[in-house]
PDB file of N, CA and C in Angstrom:
ATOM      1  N   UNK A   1     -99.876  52.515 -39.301  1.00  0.00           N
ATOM      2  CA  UNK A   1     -98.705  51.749 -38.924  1.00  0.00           C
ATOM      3  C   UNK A   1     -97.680  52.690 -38.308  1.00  0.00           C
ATOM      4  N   UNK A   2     -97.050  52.356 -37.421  1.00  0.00           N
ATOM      5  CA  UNK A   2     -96.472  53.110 -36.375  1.00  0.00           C
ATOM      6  C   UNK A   2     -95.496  52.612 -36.190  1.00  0.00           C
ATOM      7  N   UNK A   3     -94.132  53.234 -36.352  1.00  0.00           N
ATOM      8  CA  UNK A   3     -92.428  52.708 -36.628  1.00  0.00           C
ATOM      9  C   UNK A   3     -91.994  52.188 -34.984  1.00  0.00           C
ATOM     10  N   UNK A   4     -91.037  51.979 -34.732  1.00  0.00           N
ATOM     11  CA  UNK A   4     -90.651  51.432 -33.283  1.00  0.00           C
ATOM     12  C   UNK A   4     -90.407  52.694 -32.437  1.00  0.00           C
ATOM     13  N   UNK A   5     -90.865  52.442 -31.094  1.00  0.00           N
ATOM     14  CA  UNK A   5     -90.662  53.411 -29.846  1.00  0.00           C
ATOM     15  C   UNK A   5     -89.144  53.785 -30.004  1.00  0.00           C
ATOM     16  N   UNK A   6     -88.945  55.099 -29.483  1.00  0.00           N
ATOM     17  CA  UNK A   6     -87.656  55.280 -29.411  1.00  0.00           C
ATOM     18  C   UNK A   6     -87.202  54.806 -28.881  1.00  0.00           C
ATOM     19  N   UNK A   7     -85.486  54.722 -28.254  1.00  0.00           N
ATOM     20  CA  UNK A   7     -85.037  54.208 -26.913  1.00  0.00           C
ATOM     21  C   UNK A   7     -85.023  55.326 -26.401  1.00  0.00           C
ATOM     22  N   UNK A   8     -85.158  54.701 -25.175  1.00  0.00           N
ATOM     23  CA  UNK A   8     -85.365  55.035 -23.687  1.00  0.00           C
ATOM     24  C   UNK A   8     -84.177  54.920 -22.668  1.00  0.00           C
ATOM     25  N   UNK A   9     -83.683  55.891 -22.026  1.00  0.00           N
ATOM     26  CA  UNK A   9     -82.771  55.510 -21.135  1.00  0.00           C
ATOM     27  C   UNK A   9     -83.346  56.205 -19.550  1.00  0.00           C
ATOM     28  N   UNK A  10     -82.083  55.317 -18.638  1.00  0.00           N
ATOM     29  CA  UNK A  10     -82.238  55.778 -17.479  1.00  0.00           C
ATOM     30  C   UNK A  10     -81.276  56.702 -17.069  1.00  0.00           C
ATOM     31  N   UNK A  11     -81.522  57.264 -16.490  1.00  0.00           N
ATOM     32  CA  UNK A  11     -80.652  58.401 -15.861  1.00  0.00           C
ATOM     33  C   UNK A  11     -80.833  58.441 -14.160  1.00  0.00           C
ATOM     34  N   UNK A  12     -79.015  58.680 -13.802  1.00  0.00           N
ATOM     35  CA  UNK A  12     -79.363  58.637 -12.257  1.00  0.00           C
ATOM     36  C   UNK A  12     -77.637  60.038 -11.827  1.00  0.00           C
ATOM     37  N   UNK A  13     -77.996  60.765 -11.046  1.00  0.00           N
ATOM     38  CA  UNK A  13     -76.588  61.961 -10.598  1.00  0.00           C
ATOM     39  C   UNK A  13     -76.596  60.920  -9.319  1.00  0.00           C
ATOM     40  N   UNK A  14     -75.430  61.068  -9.315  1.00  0.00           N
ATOM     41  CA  UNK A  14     -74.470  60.401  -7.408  1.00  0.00           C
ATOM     42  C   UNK A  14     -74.392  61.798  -6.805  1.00  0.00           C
ATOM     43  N   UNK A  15     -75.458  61.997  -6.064  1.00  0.00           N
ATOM     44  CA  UNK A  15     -75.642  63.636  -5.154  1.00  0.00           C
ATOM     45  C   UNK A  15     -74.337  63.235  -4.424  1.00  0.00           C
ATOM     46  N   UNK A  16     -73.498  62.397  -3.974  1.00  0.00           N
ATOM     47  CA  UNK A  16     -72.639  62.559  -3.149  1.00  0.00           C
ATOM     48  C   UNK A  16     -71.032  62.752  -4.125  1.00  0.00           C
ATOM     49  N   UNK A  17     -71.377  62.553  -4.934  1.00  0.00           N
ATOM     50  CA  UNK A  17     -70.071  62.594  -6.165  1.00  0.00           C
ATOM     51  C   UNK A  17     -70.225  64.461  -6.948  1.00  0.00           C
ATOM     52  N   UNK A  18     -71.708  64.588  -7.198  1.00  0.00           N
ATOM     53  CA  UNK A  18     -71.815  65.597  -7.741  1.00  0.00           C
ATOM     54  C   UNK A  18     -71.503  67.254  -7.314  1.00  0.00           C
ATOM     55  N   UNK A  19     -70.719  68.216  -7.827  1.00  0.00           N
ATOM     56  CA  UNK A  19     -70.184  69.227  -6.940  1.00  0.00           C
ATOM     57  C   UNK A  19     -70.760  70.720  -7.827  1.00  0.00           C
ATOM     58  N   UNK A  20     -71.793  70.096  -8.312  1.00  0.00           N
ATOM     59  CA  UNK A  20     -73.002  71.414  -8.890  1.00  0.00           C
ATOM     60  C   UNK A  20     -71.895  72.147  -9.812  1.00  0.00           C
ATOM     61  N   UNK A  21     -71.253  71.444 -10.800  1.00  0.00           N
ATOM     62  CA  UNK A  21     -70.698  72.563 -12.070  1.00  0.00           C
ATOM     63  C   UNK A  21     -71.824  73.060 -12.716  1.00  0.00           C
ATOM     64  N   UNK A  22     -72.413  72.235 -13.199  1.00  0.00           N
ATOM     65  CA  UNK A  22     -73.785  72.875 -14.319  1.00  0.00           C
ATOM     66  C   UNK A  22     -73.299  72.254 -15.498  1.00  0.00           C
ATOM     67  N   UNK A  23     -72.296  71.350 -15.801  1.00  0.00           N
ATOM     68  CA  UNK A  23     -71.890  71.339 -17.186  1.00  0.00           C
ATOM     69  C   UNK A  23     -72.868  70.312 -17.663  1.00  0.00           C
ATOM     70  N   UNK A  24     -73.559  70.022 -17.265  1.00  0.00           N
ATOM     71  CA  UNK A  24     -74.936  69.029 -17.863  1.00  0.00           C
ATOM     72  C   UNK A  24     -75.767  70.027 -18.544  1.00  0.00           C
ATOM     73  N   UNK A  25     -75.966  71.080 -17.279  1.00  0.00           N
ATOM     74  CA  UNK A  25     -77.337  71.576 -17.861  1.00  0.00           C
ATOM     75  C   UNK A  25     -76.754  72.281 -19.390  1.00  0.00           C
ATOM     76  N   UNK A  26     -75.319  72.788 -19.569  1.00  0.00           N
ATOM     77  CA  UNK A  26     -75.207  73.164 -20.671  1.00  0.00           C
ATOM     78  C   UNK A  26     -75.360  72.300 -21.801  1.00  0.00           C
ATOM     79  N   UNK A  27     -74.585  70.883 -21.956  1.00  0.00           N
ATOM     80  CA  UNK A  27     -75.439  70.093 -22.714  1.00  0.00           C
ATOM     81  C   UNK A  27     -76.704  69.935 -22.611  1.00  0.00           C
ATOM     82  N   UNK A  28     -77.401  69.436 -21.854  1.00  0.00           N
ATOM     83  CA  UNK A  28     -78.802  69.608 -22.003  1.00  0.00           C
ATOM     84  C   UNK A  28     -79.572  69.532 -21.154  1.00  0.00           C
ATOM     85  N   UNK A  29     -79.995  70.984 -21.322  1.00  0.00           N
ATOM     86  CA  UNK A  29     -80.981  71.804 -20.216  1.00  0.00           C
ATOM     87  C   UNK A  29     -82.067  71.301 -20.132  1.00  0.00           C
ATOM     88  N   UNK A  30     -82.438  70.626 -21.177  1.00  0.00           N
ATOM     89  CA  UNK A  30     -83.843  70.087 -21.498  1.00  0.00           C
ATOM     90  C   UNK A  30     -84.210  68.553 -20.177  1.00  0.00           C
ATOM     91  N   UNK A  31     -82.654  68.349 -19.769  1.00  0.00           N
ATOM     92  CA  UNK A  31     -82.678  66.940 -19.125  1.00  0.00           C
ATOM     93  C   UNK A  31     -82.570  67.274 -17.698  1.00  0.00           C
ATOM     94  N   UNK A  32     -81.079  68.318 -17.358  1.00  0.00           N
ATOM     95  CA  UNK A  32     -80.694  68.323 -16.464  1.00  0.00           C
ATOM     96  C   UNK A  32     -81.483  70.169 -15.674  1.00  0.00           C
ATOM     97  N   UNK A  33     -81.161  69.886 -14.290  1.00  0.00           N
ATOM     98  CA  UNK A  33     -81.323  71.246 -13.693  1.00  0.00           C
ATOM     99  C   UNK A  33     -80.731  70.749 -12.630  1.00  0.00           C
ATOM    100  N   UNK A  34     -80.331  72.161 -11.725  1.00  0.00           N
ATOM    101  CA  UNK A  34     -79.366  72.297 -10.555  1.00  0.00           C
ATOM    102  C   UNK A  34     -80.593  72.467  -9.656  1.00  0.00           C
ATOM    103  N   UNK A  35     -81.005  71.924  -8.338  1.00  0.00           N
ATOM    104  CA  UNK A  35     -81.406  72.113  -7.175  1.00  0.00           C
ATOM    105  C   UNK A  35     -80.672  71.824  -6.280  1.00  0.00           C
ATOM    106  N   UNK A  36     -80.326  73.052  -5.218  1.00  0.00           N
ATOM    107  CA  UNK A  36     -80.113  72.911  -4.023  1.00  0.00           C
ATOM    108  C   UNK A  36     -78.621  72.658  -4.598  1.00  0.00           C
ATOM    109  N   UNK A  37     -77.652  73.289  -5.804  1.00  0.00           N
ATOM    110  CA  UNK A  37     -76.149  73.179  -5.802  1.00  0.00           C
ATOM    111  C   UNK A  37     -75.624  71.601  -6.746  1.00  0.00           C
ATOM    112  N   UNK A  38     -76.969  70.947  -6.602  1.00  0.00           N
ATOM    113  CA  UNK A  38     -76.504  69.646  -7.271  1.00  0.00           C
ATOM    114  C   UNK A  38     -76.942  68.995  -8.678  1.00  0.00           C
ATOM    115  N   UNK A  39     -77.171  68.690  -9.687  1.00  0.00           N
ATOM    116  CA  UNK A  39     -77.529  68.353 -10.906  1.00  0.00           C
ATOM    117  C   UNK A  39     -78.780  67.584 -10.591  1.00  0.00           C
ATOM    118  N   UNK A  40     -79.850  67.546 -11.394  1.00  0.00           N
ATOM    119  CA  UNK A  40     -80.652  66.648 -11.467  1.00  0.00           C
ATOM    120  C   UNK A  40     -81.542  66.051 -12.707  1.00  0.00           C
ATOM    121  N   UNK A  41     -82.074  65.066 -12.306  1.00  0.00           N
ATOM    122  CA  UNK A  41     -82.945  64.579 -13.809  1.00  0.00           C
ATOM    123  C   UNK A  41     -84.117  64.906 -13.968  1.00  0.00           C
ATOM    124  N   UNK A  42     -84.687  66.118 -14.527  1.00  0.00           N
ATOM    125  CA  UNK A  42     -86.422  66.172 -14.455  1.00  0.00           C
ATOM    126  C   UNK A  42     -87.161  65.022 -14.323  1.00  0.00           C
ATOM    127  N   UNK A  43     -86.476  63.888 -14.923  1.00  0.00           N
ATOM    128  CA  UNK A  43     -87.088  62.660 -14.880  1.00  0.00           C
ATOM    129  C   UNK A  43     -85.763  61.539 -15.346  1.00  0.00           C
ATOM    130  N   UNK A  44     -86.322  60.344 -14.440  1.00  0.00           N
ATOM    131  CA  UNK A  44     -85.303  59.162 -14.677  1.00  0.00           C
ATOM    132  C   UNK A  44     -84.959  58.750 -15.747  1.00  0.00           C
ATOM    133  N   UNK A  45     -86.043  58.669 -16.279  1.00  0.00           N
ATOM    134  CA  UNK A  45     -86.469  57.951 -17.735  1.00  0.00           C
ATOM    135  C   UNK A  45     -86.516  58.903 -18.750  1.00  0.00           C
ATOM    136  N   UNK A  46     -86.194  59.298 -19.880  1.00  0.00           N
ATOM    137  CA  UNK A  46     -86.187  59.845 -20.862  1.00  0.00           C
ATOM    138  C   UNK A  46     -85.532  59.205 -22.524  1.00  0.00           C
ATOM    139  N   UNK A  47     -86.020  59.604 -23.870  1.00  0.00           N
ATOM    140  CA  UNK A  47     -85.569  59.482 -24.461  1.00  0.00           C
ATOM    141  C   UNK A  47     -83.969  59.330 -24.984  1.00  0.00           C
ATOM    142  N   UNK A  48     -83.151  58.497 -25.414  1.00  0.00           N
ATOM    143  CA  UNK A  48     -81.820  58.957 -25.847  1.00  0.00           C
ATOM    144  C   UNK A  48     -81.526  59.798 -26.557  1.00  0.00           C
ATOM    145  N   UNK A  49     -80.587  60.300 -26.588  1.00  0.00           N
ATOM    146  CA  UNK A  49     -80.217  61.765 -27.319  1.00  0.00           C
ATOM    147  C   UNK A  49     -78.857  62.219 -26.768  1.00  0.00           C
ATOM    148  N   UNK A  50     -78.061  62.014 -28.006  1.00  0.00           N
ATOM    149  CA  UNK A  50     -76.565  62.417 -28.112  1.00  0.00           C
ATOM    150  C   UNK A  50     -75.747  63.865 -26.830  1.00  0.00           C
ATOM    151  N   UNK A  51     -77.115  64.504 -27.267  1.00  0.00           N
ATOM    152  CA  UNK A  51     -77.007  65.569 -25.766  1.00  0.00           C
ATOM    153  C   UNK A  51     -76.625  65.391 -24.710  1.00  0.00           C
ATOM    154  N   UNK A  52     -77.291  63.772 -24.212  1.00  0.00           N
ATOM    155  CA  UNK A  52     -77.418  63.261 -22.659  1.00  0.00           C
ATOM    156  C   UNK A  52     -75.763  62.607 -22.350  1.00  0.00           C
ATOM    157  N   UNK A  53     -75.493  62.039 -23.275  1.00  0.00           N
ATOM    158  CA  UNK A  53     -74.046  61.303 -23.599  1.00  0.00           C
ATOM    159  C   UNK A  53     -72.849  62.181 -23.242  1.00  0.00           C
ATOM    160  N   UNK A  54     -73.080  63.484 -24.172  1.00  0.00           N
ATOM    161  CA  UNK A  54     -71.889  64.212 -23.625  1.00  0.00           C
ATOM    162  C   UNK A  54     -71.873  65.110 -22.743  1.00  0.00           C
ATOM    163  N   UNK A  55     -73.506  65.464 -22.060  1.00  0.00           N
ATOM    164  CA  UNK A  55     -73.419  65.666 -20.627  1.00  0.00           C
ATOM    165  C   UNK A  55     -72.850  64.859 -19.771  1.00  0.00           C
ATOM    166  N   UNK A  56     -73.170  63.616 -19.893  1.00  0.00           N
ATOM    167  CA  UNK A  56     -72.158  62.900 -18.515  1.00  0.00           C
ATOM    168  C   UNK A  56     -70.872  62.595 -19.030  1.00  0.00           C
ATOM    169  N   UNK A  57     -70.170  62.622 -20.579  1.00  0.00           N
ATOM    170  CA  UNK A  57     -69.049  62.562 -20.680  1.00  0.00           C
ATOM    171  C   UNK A  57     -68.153  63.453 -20.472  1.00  0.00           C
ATOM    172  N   UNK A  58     -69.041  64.978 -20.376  1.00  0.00           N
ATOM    173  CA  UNK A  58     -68.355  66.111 -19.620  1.00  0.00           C
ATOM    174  C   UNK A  58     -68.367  66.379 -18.133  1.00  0.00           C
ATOM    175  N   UNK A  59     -69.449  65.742 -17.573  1.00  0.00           N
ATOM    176  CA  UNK A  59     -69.181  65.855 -15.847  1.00  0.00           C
ATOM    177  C   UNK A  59     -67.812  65.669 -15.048  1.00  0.00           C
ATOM    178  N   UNK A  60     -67.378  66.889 -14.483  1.00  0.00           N
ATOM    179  CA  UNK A  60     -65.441  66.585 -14.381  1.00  0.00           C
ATOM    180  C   UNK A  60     -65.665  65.525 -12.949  1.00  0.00           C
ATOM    181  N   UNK A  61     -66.704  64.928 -12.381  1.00  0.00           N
ATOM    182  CA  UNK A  61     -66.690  63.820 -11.629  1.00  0.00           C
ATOM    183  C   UNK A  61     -67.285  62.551 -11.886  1.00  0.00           C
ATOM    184  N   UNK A  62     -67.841  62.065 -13.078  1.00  0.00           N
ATOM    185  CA  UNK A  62     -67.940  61.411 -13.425  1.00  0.00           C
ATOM    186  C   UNK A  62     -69.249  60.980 -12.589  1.00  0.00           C
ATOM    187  N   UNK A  63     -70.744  61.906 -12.415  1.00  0.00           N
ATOM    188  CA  UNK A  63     -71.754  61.806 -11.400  1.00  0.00           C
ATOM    189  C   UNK A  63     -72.909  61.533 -12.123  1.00  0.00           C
ATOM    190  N   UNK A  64     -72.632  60.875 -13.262  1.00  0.00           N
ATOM    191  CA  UNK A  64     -73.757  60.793 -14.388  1.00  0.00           C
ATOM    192  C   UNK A  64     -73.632  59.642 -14.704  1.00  0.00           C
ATOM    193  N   UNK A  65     -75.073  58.878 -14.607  1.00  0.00           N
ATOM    194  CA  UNK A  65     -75.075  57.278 -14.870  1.00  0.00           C
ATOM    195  C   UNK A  65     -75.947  57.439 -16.354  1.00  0.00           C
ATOM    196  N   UNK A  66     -75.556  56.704 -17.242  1.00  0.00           N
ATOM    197  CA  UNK A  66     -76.787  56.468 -18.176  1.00  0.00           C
ATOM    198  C   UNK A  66     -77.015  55.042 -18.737  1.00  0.00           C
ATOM    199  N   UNK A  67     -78.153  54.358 -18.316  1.00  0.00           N
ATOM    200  CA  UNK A  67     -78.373  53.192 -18.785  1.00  0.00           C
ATOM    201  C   UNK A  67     -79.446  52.866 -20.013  1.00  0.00           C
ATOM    202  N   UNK A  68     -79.282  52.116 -20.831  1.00  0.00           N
ATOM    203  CA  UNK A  68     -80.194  51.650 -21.628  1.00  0.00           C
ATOM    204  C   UNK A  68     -81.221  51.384 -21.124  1.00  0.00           C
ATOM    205  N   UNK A  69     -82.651  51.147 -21.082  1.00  0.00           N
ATOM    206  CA  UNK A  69     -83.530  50.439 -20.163  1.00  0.00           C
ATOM    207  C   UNK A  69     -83.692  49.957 -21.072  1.00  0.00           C
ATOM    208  N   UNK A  70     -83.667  49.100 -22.122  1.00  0.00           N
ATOM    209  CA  UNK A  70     -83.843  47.958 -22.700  1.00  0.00           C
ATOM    210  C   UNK A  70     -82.812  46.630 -22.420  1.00  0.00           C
ATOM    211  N   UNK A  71     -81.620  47.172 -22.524  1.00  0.00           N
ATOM    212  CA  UNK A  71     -80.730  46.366 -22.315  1.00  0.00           C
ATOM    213  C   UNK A  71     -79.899  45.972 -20.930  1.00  0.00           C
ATOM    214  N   UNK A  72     -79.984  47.203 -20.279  1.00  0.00           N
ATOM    215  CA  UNK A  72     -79.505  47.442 -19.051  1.00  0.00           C
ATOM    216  C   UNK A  72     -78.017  47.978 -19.762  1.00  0.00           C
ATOM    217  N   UNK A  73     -77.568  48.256 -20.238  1.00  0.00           N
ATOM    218  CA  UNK A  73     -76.164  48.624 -20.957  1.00  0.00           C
ATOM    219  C   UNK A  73     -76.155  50.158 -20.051  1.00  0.00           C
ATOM    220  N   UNK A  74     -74.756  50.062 -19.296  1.00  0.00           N
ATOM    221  CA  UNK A  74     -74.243  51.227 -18.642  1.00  0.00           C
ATOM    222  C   UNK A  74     -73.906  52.199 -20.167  1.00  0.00           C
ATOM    223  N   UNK A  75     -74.066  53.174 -20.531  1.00  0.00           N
ATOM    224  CA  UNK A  75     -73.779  53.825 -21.447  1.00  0.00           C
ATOM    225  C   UNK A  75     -72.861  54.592 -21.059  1.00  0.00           C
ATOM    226  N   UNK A  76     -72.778  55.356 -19.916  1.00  0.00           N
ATOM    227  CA  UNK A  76     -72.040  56.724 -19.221  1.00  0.00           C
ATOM    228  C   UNK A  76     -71.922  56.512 -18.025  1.00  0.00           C
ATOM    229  N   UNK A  77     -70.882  56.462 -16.909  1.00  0.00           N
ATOM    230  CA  UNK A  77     -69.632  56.588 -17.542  1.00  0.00           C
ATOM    231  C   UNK A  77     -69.188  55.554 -18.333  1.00  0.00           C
ATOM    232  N   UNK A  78     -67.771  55.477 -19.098  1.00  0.00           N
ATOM    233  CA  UNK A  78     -67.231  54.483 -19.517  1.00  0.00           C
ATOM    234  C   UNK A  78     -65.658  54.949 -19.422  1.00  0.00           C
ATOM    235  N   UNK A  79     -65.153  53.463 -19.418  1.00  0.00           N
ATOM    236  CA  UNK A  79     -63.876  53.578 -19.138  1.00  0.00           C
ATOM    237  C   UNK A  79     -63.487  53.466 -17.450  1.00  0.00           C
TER     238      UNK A  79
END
């Protein structure tokens, strides 16, 4: 017997918003990397994890989308 899938979110950087701080990859390196000056997602889709949250709540442009893919719930930005 096998407990419920984790959640899953989406992740998306606005290359035209984003101005390559890196302050993602310091929250989490595991998610984010810089190519070519700009942030990116190794992958769209990944697990949730508190990490990912205050990477885009620290992006000083606000270039970090995070959605639920269950719910569609914008998680990041807010406000």
């Amino acid at each position: 017997m096998s407990g419920p899938s984790p959640a899953k979110w989406h992740i998306e950087v606005d290359d035209e918003l984003c101005v390559g701080s890196g302050v993602c990859t310091g929250y989490a390196p595991q998610v984010f990397d810089l190519v070519d000056g700009v942030s990116a997602p190794g992958s769209p889709e990944t697990e949730a994890g508190p990490e990912i949250l205050l990477a885009a709540k620290a992006c000083p442009v606000q270039a970090i989308r995070v959605t639920d893919k269950a719910t569609g719930e914008v998680l990041a930005p807010t406000g």
